[in-house]
C-alpha atoms as a PDB file:
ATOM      1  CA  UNK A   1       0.702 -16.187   6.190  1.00  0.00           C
ATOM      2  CA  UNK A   2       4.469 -15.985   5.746  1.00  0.00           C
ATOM      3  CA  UNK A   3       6.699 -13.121   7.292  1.00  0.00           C
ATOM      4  CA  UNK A   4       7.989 -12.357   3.804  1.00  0.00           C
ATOM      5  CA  UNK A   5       4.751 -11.851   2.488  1.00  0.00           C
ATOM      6  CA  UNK A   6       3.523  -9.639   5.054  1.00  0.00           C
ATOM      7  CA  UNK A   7       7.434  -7.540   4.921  1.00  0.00           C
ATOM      8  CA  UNK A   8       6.395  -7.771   1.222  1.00  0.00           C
ATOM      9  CA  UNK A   9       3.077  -5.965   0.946  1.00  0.00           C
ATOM     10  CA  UNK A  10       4.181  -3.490   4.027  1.00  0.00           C
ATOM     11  CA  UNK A  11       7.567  -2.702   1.830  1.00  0.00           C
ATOM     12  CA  UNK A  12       5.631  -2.104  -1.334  1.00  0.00           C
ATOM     13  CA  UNK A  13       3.080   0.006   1.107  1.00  0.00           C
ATOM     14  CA  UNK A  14       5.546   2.134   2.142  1.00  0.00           C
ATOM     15  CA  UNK A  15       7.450   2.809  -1.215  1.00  0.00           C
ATOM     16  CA  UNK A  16       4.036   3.701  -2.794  1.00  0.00           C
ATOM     17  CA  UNK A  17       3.391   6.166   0.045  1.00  0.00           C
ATOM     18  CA  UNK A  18       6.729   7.759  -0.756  1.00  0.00           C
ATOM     19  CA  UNK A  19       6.070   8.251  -3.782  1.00  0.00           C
ATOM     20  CA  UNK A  20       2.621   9.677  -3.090  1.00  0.00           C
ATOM     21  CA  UNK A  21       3.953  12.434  -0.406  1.00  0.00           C
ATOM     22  CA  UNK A  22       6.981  13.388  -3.169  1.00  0.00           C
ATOM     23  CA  UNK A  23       4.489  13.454  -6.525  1.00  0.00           C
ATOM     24  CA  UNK A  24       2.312  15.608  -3.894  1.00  0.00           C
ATOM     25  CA  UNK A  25       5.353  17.990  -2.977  1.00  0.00           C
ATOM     26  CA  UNK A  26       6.196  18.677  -6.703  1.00  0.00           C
ATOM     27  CA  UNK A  27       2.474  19.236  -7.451  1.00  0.00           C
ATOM     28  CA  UNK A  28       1.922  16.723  -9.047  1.00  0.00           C
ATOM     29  CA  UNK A  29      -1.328  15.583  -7.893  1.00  0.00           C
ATOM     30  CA  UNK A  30      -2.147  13.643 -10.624  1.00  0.00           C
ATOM     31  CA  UNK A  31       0.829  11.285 -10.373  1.00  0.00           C
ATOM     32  CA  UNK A  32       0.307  11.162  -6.422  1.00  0.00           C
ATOM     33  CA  UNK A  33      -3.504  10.091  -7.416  1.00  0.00           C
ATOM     34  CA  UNK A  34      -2.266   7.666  -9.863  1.00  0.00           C
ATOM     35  CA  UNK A  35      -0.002   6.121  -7.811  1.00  0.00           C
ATOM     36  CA  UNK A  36      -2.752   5.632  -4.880  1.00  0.00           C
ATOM     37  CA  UNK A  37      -5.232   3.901  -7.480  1.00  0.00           C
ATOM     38  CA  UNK A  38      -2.320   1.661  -8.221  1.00  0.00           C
ATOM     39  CA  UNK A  39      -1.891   0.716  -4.279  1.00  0.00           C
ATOM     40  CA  UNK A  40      -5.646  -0.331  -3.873  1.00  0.00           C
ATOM     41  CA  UNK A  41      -5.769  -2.461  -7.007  1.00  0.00           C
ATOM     42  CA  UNK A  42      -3.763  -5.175  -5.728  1.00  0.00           C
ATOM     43  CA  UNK A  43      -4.116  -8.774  -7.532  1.00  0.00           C
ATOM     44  CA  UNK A  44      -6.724 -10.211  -6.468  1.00  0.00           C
ATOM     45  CA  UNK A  45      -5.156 -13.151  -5.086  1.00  0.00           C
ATOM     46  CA  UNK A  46      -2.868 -11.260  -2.890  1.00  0.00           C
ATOM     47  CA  UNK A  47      -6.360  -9.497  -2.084  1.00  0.00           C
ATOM     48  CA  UNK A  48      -8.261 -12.821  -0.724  1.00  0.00           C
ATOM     49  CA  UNK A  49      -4.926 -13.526   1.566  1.00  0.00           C
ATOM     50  CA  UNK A  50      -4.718  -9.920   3.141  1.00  0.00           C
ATOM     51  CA  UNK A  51      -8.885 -10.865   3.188  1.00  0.00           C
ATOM     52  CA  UNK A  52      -8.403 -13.759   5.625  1.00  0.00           C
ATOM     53  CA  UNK A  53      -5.819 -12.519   8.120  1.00  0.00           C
ATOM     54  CA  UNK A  54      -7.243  -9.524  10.163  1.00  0.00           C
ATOM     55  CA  UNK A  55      -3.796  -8.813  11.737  1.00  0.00           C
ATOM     56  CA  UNK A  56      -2.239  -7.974   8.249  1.00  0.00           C
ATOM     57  CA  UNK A  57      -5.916  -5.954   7.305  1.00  0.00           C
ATOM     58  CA  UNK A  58      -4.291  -3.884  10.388  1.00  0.00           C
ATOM     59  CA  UNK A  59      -0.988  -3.645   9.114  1.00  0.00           C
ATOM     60  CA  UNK A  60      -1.614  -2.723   5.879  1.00  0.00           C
ATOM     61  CA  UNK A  61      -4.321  -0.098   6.738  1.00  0.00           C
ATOM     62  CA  UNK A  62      -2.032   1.337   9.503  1.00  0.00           C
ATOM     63  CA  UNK A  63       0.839   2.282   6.846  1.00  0.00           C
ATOM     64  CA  UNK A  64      -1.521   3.240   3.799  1.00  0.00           C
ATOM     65  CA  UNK A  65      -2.980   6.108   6.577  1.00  0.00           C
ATOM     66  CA  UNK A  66       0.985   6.878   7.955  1.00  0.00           C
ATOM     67  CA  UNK A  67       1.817  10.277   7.091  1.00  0.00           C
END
C-alpha cells in the first residue's frame, strides 16, 4: 500500500469529519448525517485495499472516531 494512498484516505477522513462537527454546530444534523453516509460508502475497490492491510483498518478507524 502506497504512502499517498494511505495520506489520501486519512486526508479525505479528516475533511469529512470537519465537516461533520461544523454541519453538527449549525444544527444541521441532517447534512452532518449525510456527510457520514458518504464517508462509509467508499468505492469498493478502495474498500478491498483498506480490507487487506490491518494497519490502515487502524488508521482509518482511529480518525473516523477522533473528536
Amino acid at each position: 500500500m502506497s504512502d499517498n494512498f494511505e495520506i489520501g484516505i486519512l486526508s479525505l477522513l479528516t475533511m469529512v469529519n470537519y465537516a461533520k462537527q461544523q454541519a453538527a454546530l449549525l444544527g444541521r444534523r441532517d447534512a452532518a448525517d449525510y456527510l457520514e453516509k458518504a464517508a462509509s460508502c467508499l468505492y469498493p475497490e478502495v474498500q478491498d485495499k483498506i480490507d487487506d492491510d490491518p494497519e490502515l483498518a487502524e488508521l482509518i478507524q482511529q480518525e473516523m472516531c477522533a473528536k
